[in-house]
PDB file of N, CA and C in Angstrom:
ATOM      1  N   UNK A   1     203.413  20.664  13.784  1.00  0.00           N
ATOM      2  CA  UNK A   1     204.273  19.579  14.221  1.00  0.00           C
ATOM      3  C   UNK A   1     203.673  18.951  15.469  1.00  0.00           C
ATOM      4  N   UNK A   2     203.618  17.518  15.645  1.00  0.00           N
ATOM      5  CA  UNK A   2     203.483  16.799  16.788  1.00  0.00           C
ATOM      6  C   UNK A   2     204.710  16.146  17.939  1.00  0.00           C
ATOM      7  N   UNK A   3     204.092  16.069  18.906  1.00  0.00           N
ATOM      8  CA  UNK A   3     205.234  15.297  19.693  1.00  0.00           C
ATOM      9  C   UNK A   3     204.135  14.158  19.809  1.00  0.00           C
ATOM     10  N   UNK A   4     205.160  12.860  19.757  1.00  0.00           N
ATOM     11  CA  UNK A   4     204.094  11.339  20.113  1.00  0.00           C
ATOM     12  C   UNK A   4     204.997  10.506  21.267  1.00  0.00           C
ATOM     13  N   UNK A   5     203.918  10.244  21.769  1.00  0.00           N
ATOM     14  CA  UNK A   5     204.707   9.742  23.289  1.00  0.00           C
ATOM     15  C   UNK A   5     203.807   8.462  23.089  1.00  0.00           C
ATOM     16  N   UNK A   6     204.574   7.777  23.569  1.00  0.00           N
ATOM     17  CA  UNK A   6     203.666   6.130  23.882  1.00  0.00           C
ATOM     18  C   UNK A   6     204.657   5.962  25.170  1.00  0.00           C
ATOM     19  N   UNK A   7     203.208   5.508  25.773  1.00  0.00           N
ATOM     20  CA  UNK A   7     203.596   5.115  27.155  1.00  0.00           C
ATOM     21  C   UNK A   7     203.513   3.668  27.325  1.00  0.00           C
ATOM     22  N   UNK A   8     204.583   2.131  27.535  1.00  0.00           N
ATOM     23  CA  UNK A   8     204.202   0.895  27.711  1.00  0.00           C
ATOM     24  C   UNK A   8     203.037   0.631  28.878  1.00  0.00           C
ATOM     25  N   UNK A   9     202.617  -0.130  29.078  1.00  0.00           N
ATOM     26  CA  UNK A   9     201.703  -0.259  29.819  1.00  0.00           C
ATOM     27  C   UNK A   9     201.654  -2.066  29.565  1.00  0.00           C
ATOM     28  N   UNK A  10     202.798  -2.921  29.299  1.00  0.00           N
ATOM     29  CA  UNK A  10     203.040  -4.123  29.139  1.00  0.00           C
ATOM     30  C   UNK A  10     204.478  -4.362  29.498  1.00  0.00           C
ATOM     31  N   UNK A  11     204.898  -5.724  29.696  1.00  0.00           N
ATOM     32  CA  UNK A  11     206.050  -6.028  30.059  1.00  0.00           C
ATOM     33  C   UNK A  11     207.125  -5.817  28.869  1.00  0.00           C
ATOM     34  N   UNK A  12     208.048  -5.246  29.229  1.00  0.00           N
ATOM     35  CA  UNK A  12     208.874  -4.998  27.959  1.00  0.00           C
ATOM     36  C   UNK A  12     209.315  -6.204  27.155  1.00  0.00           C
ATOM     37  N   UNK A  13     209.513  -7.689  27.944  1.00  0.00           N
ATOM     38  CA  UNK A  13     208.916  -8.896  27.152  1.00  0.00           C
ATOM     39  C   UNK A  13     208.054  -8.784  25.952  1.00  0.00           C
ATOM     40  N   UNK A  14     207.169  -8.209  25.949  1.00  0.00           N
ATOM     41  CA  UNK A  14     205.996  -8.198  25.309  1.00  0.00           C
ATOM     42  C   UNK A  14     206.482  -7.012  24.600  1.00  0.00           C
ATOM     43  N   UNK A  15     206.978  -6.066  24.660  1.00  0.00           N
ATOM     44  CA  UNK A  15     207.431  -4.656  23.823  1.00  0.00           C
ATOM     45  C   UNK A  15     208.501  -5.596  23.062  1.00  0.00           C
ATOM     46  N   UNK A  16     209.218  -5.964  23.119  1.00  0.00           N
ATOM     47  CA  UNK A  16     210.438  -6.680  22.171  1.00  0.00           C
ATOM     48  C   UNK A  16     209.873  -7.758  21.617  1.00  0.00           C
ATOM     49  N   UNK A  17     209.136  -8.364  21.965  1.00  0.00           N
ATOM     50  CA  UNK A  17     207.831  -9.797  20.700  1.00  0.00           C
ATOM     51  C   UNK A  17     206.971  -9.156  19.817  1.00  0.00           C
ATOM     52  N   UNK A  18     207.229  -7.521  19.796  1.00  0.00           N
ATOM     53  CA  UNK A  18     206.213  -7.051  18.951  1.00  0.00           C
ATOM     54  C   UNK A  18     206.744  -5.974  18.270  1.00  0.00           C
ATOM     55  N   UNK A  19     208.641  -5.940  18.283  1.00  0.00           N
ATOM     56  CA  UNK A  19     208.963  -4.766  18.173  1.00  0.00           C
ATOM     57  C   UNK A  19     209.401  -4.656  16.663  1.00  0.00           C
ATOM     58  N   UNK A  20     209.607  -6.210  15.790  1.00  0.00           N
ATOM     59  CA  UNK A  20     209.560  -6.361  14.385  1.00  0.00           C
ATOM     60  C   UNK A  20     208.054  -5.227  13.865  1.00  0.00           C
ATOM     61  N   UNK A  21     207.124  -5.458  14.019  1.00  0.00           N
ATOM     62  CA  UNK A  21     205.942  -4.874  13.771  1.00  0.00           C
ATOM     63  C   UNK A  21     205.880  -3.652  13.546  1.00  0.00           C
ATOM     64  N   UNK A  22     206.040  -3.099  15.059  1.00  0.00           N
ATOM     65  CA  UNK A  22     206.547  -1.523  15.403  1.00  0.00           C
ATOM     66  C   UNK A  22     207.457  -1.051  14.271  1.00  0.00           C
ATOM     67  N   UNK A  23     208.430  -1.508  14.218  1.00  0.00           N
ATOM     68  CA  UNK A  23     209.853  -1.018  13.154  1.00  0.00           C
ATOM     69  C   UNK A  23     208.778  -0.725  11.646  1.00  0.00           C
ATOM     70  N   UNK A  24     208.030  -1.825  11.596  1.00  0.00           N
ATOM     71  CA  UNK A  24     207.446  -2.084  10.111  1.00  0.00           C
ATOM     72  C   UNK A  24     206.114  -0.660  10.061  1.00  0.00           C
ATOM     73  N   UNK A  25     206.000  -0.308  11.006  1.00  0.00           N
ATOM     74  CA  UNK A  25     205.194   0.769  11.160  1.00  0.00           C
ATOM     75  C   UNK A  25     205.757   2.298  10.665  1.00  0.00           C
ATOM     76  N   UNK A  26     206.790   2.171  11.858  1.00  0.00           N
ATOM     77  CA  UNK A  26     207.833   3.052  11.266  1.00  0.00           C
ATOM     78  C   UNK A  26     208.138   3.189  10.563  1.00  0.00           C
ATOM     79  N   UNK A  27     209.054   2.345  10.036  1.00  0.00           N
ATOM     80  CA  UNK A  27     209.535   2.867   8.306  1.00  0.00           C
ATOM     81  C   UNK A  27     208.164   2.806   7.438  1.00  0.00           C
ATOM     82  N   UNK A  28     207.170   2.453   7.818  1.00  0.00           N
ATOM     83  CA  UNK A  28     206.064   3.025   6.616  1.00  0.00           C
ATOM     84  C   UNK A  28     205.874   4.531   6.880  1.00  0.00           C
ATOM     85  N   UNK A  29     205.957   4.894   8.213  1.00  0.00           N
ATOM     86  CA  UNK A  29     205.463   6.897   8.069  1.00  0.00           C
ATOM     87  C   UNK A  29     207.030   7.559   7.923  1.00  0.00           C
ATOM     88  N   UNK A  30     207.965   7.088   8.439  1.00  0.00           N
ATOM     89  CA  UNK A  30     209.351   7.677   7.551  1.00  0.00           C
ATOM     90  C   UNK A  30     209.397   7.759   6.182  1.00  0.00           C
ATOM     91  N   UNK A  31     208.763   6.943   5.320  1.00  0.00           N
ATOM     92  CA  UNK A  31     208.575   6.721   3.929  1.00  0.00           C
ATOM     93  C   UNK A  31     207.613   8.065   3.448  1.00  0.00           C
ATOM     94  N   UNK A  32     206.341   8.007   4.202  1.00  0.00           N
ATOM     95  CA  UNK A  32     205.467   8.953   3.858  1.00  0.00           C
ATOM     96  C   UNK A  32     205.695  10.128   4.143  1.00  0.00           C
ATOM     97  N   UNK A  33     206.554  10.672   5.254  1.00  0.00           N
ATOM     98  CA  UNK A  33     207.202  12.206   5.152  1.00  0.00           C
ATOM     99  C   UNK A  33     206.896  12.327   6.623  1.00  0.00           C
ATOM    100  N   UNK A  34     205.736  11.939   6.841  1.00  0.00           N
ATOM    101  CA  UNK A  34     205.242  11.926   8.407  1.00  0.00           C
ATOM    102  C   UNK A  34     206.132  11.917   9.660  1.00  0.00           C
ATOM    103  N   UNK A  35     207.023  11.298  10.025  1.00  0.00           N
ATOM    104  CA  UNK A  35     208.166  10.975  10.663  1.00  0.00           C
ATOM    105  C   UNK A  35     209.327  11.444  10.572  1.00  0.00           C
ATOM    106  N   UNK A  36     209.472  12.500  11.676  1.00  0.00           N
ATOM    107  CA  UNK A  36     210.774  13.246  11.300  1.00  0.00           C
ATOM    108  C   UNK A  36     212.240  12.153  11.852  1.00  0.00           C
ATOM    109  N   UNK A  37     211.822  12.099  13.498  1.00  0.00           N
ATOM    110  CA  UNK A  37     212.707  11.485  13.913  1.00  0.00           C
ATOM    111  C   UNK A  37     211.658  10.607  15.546  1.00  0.00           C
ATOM    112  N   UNK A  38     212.593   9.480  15.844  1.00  0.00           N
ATOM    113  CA  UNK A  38     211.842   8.515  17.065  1.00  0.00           C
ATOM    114  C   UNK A  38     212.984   7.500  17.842  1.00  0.00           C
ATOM    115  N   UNK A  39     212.530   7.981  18.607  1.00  0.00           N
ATOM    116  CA  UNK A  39     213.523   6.740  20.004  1.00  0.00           C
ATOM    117  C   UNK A  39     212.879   6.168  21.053  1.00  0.00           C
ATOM    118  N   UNK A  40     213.649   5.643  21.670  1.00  0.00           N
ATOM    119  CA  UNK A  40     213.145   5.151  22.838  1.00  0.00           C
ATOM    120  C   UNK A  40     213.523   5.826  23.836  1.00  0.00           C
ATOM    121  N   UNK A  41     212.478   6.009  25.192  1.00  0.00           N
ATOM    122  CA  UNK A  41     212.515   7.040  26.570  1.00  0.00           C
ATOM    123  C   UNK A  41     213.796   6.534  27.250  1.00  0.00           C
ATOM    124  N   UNK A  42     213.823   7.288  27.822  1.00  0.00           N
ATOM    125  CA  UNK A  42     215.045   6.912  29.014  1.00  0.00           C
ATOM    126  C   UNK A  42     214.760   7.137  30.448  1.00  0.00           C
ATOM    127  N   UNK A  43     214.587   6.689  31.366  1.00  0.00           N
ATOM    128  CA  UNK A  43     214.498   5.107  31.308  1.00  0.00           C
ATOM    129  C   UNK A  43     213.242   4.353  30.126  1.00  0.00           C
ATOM    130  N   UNK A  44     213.650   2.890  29.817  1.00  0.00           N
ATOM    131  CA  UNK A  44     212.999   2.559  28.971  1.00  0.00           C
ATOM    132  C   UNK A  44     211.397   2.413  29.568  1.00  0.00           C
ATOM    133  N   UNK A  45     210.366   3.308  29.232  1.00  0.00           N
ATOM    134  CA  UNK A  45     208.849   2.850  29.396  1.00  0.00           C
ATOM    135  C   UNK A  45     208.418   3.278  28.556  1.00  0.00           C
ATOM    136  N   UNK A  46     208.442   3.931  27.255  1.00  0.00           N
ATOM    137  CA  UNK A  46     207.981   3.844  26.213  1.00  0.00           C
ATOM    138  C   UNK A  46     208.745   4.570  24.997  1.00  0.00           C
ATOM    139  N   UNK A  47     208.046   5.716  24.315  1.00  0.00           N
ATOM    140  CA  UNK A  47     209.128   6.232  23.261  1.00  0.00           C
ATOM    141  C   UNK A  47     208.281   7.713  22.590  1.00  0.00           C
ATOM    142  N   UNK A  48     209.175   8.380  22.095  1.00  0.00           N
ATOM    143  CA  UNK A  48     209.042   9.403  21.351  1.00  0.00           C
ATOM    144  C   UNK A  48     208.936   9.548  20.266  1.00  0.00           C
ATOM    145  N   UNK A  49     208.057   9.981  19.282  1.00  0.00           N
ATOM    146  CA  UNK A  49     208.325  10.253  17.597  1.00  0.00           C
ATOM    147  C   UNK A  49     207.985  11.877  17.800  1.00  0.00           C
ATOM    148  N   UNK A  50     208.823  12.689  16.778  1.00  0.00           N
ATOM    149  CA  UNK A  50     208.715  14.207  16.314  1.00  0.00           C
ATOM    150  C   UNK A  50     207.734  13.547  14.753  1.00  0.00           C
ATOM    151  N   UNK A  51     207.000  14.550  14.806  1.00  0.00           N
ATOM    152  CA  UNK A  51     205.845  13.771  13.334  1.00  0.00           C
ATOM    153  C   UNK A  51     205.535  15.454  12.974  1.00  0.00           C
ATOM    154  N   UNK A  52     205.298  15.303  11.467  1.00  0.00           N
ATOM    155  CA  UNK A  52     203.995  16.418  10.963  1.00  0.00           C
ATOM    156  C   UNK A  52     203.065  15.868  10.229  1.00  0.00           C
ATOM    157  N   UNK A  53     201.604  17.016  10.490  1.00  0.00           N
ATOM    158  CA  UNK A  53     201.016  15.807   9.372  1.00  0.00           C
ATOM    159  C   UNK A  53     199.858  17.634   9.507  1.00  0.00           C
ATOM    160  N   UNK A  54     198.977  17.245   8.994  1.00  0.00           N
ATOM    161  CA  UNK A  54     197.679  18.174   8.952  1.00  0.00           C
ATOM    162  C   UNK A  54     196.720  18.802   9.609  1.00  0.00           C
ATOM    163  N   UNK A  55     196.686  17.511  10.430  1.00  0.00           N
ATOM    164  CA  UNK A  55     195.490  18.022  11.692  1.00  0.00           C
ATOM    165  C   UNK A  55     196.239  16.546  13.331  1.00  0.00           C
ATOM    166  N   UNK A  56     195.511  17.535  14.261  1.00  0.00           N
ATOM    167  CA  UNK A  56     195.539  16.432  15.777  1.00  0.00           C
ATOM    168  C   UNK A  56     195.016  14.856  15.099  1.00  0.00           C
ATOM    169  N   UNK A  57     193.808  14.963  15.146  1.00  0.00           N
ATOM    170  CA  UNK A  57     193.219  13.819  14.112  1.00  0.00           C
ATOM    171  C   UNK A  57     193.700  12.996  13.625  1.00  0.00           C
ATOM    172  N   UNK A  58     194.459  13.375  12.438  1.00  0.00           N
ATOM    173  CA  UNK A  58     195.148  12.472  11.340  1.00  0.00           C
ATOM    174  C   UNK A  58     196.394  12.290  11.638  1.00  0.00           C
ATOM    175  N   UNK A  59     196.971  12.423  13.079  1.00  0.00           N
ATOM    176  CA  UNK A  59     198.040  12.169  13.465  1.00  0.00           C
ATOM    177  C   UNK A  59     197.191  10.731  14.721  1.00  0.00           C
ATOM    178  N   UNK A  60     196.228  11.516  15.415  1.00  0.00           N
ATOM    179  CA  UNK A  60     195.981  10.399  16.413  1.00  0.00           C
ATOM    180  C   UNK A  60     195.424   9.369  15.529  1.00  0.00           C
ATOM    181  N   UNK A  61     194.722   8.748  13.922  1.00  0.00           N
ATOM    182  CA  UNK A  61     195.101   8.192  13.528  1.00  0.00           C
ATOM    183  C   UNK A  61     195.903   7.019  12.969  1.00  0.00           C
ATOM    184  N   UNK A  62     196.932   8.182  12.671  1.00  0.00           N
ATOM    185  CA  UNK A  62     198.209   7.415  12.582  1.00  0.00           C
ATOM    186  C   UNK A  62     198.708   6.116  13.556  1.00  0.00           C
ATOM    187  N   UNK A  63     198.683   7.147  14.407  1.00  0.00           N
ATOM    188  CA  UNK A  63     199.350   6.490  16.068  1.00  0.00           C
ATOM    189  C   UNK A  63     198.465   5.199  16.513  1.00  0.00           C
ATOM    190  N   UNK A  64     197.333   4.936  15.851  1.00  0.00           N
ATOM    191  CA  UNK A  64     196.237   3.879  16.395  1.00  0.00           C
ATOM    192  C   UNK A  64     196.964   3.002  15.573  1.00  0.00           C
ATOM    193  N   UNK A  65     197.067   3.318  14.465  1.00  0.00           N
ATOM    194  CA  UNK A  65     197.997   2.188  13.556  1.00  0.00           C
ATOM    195  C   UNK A  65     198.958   1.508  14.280  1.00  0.00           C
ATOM    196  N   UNK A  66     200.154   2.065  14.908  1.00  0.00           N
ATOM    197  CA  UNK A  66     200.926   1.371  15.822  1.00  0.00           C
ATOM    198  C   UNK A  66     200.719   0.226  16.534  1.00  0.00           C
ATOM    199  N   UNK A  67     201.792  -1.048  16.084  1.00  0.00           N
ATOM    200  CA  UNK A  67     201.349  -2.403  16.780  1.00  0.00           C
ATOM    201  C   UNK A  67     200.937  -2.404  18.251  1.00  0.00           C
ATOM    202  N   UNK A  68     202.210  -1.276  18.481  1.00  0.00           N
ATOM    203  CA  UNK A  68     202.124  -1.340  20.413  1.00  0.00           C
ATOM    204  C   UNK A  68     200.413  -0.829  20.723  1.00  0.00           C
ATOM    205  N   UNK A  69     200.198   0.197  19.925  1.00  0.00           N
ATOM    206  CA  UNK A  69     199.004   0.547  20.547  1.00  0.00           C
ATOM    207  C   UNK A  69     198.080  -0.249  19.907  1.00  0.00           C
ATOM    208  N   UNK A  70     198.035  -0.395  19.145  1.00  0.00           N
ATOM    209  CA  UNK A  70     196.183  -1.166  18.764  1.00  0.00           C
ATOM    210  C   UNK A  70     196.468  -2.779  19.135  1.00  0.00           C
ATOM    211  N   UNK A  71     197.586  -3.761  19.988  1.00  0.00           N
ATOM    212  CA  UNK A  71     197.612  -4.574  20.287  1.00  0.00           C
ATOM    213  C   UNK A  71     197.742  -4.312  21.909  1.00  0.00           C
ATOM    214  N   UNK A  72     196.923  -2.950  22.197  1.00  0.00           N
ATOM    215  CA  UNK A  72     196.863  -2.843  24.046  1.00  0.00           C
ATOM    216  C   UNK A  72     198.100  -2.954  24.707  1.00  0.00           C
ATOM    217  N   UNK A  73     199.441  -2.749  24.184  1.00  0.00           N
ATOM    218  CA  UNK A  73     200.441  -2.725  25.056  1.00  0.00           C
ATOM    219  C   UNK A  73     201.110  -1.069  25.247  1.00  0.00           C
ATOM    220  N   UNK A  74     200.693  -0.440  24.413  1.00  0.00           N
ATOM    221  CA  UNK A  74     200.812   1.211  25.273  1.00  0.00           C
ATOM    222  C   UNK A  74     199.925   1.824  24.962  1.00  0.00           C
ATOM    223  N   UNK A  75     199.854   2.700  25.938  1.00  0.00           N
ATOM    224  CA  UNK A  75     199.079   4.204  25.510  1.00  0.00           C
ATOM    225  C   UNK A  75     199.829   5.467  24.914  1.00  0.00           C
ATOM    226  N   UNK A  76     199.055   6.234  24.564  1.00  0.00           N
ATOM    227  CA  UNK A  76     199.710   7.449  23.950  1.00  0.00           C
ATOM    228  C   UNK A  76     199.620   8.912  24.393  1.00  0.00           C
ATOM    229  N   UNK A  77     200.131  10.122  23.876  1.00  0.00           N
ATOM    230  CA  UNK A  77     199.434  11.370  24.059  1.00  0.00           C
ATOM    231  C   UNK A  77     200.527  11.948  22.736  1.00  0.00           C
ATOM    232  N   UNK A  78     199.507  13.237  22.474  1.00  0.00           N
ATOM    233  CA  UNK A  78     199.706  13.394  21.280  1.00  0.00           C
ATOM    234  C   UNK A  78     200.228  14.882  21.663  1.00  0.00           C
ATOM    235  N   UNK A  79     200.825  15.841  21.551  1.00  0.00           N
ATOM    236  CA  UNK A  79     201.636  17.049  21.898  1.00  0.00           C
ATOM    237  C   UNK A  79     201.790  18.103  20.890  1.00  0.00           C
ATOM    238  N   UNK A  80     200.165  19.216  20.227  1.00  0.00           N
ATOM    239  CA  UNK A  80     200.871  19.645  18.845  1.00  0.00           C
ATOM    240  C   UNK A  80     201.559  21.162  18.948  1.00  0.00           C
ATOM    241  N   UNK A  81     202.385  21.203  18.658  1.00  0.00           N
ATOM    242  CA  UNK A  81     203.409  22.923  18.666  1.00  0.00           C
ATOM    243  C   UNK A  81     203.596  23.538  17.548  1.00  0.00           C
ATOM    244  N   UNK A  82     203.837  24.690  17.467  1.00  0.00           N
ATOM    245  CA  UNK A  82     203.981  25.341  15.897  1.00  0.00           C
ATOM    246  C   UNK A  82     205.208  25.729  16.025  1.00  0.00           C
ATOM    247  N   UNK A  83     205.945  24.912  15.415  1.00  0.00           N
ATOM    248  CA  UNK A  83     207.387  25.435  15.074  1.00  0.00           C
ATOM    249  C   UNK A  83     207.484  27.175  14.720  1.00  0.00           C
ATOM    250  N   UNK A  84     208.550  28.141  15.798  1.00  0.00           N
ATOM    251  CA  UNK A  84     208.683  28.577  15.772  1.00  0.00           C
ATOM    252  C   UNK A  84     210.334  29.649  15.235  1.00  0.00           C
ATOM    253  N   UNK A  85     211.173  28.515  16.039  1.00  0.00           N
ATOM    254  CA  UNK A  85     212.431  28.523  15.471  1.00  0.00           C
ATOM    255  C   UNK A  85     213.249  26.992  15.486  1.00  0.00           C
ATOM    256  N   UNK A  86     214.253  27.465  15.080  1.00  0.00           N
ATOM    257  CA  UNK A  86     214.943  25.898  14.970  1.00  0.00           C
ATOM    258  C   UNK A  86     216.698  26.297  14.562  1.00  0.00           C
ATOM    259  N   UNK A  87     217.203  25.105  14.510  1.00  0.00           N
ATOM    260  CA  UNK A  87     218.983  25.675  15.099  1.00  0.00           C
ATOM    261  C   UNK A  87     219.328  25.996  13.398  1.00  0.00           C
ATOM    262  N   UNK A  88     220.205  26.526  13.209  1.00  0.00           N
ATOM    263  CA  UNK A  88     220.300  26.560  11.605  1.00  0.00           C
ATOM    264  C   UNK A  88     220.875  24.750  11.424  1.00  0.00           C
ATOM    265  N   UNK A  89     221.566  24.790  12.296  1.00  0.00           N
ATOM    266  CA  UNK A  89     222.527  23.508  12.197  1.00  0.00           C
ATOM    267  C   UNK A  89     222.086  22.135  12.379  1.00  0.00           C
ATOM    268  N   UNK A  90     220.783  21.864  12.147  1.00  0.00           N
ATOM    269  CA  UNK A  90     219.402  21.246  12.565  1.00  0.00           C
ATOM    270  C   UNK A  90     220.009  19.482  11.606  1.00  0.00           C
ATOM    271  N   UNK A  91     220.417  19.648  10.935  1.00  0.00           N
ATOM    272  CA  UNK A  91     220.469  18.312  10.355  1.00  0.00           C
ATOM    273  C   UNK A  91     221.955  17.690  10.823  1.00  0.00           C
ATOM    274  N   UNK A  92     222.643  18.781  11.091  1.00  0.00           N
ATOM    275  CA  UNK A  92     224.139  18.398  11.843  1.00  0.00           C
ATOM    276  C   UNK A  92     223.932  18.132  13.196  1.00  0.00           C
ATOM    277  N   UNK A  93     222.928  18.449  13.773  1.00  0.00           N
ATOM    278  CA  UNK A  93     223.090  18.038  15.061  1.00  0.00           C
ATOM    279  C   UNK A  93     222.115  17.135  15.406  1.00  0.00           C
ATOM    280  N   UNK A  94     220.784  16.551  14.548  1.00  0.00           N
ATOM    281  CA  UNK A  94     220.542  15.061  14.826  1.00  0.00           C
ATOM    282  C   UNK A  94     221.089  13.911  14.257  1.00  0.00           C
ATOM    283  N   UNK A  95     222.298  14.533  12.883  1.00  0.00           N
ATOM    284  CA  UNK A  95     222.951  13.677  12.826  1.00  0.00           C
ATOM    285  C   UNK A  95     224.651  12.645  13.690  1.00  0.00           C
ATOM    286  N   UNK A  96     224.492  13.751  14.864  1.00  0.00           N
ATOM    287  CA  UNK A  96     225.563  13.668  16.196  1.00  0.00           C
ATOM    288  C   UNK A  96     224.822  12.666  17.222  1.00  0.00           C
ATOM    289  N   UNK A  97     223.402  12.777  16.922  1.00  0.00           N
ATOM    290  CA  UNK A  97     223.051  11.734  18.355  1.00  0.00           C
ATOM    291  C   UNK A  97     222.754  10.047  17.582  1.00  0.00           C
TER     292      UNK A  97
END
């Protein structure tokens, strides 16, 4: 499993003129299985996706795909962990936030 962080590094002007794109990104790796769940940081400077995929690689990849990033308005870092445990109640409680 990955953690994906994008960091803005543009005016959030510029994050919301490009955020049709972004969405269209998204729901393409939600489609593919890739994408568990993704939001935006708090305070707003960039955002989070939970992802799985195969390798560091084919996740940093992925993430180049992203409008924000391959149109120079954020950077990234890529975070990989091996799921170890998890709540039983796991689909009830991201379906609460």
């Amino acid at each position: 499993m990955f953690v994906i962080e994008l960091l803005y590094k543009s005016a959030l002007s510029e994050i919301d003129a490009n955020m049709r794109a972004h969405m269209a990104y998204l729901k393409k790796y939600y489609a593919s299985g890739r994408f568990l769940v993704s939001g935006r940081k708090i305070p707003r400077d960039g955002g989070v996706i939970l992802a799985v995929g195969g390798s560091r690689e084919e996740i940093e990849a992925i993430v180049r795909e992203d409008p924000f990033v391959s149109r120079g308005l954020a950077d990234f870092r890529v975070i990989e962990f091996r799921e170890s445990q998890k709540a039983d109640s796991i689909d009830a409680l991201l379906g609460a936030g």
